[in-house]
Protein backbone atom coordinates (compact mmCIF):
# COMPACT_ATOMS: atom_id res chain seq x y z
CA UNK A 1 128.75 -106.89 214.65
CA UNK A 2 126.11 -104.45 212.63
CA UNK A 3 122.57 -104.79 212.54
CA UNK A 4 122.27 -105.65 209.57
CA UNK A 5 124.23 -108.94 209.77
CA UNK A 6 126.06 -110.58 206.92
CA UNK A 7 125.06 -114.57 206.77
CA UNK A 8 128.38 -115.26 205.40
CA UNK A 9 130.58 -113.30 207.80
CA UNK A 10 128.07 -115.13 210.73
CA UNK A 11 128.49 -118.20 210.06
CA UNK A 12 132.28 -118.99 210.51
CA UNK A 13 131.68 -117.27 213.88
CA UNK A 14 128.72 -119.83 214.76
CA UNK A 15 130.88 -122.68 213.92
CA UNK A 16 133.75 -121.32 216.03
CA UNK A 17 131.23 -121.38 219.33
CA UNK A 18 129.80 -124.57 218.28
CA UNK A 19 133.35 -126.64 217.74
CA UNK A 20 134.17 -124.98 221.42
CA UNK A 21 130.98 -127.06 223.04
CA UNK A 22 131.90 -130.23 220.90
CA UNK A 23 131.39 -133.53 223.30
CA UNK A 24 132.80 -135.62 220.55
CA UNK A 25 129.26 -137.43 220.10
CA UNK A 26 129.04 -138.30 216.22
CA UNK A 27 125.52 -137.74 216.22
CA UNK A 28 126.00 -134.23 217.13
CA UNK A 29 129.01 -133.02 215.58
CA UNK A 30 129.19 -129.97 212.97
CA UNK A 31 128.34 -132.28 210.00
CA UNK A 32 124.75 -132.34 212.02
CA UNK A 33 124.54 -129.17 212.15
CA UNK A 34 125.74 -128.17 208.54
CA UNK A 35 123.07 -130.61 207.48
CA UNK A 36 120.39 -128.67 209.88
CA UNK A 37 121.70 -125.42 208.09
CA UNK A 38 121.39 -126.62 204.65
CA UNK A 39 117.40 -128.03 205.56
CA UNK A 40 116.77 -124.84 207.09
CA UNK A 41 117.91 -122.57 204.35
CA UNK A 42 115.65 -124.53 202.13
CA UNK A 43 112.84 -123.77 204.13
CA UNK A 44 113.94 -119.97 204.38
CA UNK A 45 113.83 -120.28 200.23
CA UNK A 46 109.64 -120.69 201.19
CA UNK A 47 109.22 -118.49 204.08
CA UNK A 48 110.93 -114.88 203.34
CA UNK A 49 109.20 -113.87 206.65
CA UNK A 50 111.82 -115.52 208.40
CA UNK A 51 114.61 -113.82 209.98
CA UNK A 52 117.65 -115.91 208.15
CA UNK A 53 119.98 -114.90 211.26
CA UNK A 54 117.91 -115.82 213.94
CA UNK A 55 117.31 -119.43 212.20
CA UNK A 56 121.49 -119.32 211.06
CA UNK A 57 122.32 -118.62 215.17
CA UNK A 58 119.70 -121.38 216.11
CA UNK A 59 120.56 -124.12 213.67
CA UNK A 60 124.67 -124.37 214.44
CA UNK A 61 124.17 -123.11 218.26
CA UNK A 62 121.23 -125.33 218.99
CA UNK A 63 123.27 -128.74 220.43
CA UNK A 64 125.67 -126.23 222.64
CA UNK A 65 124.33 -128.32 225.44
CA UNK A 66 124.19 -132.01 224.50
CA UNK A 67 123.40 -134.39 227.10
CA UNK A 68 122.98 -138.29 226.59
CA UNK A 69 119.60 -139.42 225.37
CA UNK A 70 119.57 -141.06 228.98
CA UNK A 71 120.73 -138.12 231.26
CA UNK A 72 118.15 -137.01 233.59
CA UNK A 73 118.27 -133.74 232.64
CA UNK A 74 117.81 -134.52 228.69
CA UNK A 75 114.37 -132.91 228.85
CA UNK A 76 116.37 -129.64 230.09
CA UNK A 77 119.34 -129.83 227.93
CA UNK A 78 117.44 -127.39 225.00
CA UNK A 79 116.60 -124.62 227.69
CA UNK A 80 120.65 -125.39 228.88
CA UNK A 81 121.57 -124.53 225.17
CA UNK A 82 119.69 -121.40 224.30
CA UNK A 83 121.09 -119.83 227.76
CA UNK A 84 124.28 -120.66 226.41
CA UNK A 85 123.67 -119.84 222.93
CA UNK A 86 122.59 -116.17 224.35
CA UNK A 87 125.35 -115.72 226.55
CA UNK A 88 128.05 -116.40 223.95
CA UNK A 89 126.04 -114.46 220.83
CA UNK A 90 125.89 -111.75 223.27
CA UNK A 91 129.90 -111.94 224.12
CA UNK A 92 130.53 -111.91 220.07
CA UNK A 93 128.09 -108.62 220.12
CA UNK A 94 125.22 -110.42 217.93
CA UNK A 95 122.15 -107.94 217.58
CA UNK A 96 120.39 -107.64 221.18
CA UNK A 97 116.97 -107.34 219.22
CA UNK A 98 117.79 -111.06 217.66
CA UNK A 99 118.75 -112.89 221.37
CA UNK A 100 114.90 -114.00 222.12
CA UNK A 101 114.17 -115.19 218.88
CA UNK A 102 117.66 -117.61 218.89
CA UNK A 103 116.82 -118.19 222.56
CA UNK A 104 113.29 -119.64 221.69
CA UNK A 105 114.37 -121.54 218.61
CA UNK A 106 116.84 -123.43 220.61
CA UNK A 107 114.45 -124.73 223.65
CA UNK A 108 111.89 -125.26 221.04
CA UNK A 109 113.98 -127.47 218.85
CA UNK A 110 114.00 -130.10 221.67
CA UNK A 111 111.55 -133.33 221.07
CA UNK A 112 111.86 -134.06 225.17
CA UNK A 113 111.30 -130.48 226.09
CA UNK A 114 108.12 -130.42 224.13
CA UNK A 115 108.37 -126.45 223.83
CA UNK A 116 105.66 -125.75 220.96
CA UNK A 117 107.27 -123.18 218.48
CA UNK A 118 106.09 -120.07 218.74
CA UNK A 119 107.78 -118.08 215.33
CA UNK A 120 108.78 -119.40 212.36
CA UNK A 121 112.05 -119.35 213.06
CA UNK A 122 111.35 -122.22 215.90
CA UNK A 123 109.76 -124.04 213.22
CA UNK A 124 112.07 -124.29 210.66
CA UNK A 125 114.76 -124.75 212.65
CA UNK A 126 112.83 -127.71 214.58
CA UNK A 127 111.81 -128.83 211.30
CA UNK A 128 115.62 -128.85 210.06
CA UNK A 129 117.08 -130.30 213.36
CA UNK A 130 114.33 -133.38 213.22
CA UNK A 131 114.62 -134.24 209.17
CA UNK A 132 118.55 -134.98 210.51
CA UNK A 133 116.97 -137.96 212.47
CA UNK A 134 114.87 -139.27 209.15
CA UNK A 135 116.46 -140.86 205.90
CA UNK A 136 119.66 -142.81 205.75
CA UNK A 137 121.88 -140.38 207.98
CA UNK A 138 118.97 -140.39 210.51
CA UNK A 139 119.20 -144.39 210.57
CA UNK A 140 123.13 -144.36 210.86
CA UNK A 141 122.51 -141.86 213.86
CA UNK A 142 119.87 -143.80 215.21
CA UNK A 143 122.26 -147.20 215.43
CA UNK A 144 125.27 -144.76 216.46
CA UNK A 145 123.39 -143.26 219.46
CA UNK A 146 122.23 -147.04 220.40
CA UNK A 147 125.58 -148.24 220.52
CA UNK A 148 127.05 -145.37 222.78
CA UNK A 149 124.06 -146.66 224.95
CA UNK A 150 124.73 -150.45 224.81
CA UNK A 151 121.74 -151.08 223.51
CA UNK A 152 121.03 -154.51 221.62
CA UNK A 153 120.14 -154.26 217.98
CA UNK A 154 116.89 -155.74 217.83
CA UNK A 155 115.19 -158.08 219.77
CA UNK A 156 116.43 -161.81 218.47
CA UNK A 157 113.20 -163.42 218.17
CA UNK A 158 110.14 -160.50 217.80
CA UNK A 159 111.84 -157.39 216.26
CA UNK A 160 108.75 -156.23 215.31
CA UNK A 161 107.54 -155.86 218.23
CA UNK A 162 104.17 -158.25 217.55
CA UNK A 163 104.00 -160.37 220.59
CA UNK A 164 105.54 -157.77 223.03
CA UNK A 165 105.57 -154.24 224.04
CA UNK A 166 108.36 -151.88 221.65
CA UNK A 167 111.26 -150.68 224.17
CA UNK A 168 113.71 -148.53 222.96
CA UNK A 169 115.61 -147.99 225.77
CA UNK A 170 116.40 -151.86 225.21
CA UNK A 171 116.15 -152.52 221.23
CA UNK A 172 117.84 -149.68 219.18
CA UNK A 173 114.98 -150.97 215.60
CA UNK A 174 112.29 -150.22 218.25
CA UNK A 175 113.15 -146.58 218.02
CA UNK A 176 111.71 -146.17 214.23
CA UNK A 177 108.20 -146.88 215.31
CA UNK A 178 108.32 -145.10 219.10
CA UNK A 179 110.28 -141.98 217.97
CA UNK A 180 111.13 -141.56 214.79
CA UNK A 181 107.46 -141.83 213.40
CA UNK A 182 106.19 -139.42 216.15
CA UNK A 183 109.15 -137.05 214.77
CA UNK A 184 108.15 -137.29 211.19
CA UNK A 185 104.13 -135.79 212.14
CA UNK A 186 105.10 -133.15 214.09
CA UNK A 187 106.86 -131.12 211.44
CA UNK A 188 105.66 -128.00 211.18
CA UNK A 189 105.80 -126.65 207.57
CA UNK A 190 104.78 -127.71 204.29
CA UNK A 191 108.11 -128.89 203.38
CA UNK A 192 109.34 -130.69 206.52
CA UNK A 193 106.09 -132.66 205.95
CA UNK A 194 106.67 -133.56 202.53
CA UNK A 195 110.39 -134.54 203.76
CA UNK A 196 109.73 -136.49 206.47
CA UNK A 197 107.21 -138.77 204.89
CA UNK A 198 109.51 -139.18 202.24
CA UNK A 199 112.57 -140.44 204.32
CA UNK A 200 110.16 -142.37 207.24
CA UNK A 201 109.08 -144.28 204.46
CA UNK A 202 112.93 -145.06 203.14
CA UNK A 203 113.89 -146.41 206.89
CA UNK A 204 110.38 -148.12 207.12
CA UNK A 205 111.67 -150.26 203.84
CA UNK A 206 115.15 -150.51 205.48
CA UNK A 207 113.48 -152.10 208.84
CA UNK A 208 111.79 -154.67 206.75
CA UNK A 209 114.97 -155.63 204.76
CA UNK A 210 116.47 -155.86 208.26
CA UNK A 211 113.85 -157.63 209.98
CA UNK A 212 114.18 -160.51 206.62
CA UNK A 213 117.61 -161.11 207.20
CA UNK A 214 117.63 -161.08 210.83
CA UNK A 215 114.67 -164.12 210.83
CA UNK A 216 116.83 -165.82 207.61
């Protein structure tokens, strides 16, 4: 592989080493990552700075390691991932120059590992990879992932959470107001901001539709 990398001729490549780590988990399959692509290239369209290979490696390479939310080594499974993501790039002969920048975009992608993003390239592509867990297809993830982990919907009589304390590990709707609202201000560009509010507030309106039928 040159230097001066071709994005198209990359990313068939990518997707090859991704679909060879795939667990199976539908929240983490290559339609997530094709989605983190797309969000990312938008943001490239606003920061030409960027290095658009570095964020392309990152984006589809970034869930190489995917351990369950409840895995005691979840907080390492980002870290797991870019050593991966480096050893395989580095098999397919991917620049040398370009390993640390994918390495650091991977751990830093990771909302247990709390790695602060250094580059821009860690913060679009943890900008990218979080928008996946806002909006509609963050919601359908969101009840997906609580299923896998036998987790009740909602709590039958407070889903709300307004005469107890919110537990996600127990009540899947909890997770909007412990997580995914933390997610949505940590992004870290202009866009990802504008983004997130935008798609917090659609599941906000979708928990309160929820929570009406679940009291009817």
């Amino acid at each position: 592989m040159n230097m001066r990398v071709d994005l198209a001729a990359l990313r068939p490549q990518l997707i090859q080493i991704a679909q060879s780590a795939d667990t199976g988990d539908g929240a983490h399959d290559l339609s997530h990552l094709e989605r983190v692509w797309k969000a990312a290239a938008g943001m490239l369209a606003h920061h030409p700075e960027a290095d658009a290979v570095v964020v392309m490696a990152a984006s589809y390479l970034h869930d190489l390691v995917n351990l369950p939310k409840n895995h005691p080594d979840r907080a390492r499974a980002s870290a797991m991932a870019a050593d991966q993501a480096v050893r395989e790039l580095r098999a397919a002969g991917y620049p040398s120059a370009k390993l640390e920048g994918v390495h650091h975009a991977i751990e830093a992608h990771s909302y247990s590992a709390n790695i602060p993003p250094r580059t821009i390239e860690a913060r679009i592509v943890q900008d990218a990879d979080r928008l996946d867990a806002l909006g509609p297809v963050g919601l359908a993830r969101m009840f997906h992932v609580g299923g896998q982990l036998g987790r009740a919907l909602a709590h039958p009589t407070d889903p709300m959470g307004e005469h107890r304390q919110l537990d996600d590990g127990v009540y899947t709707l909890d997770h909007i107001e412990l997580k995914l609202a933390r997610i949505a201000q940590t992004m870290q560009t202009e866009g990802g901001r504008v983004l997130a509010a935008t798609r917090l507030d659609w599941i906000r309106r979708f928990r309160d539709d929820f929570v009406a039928d679940w009291a009817a």
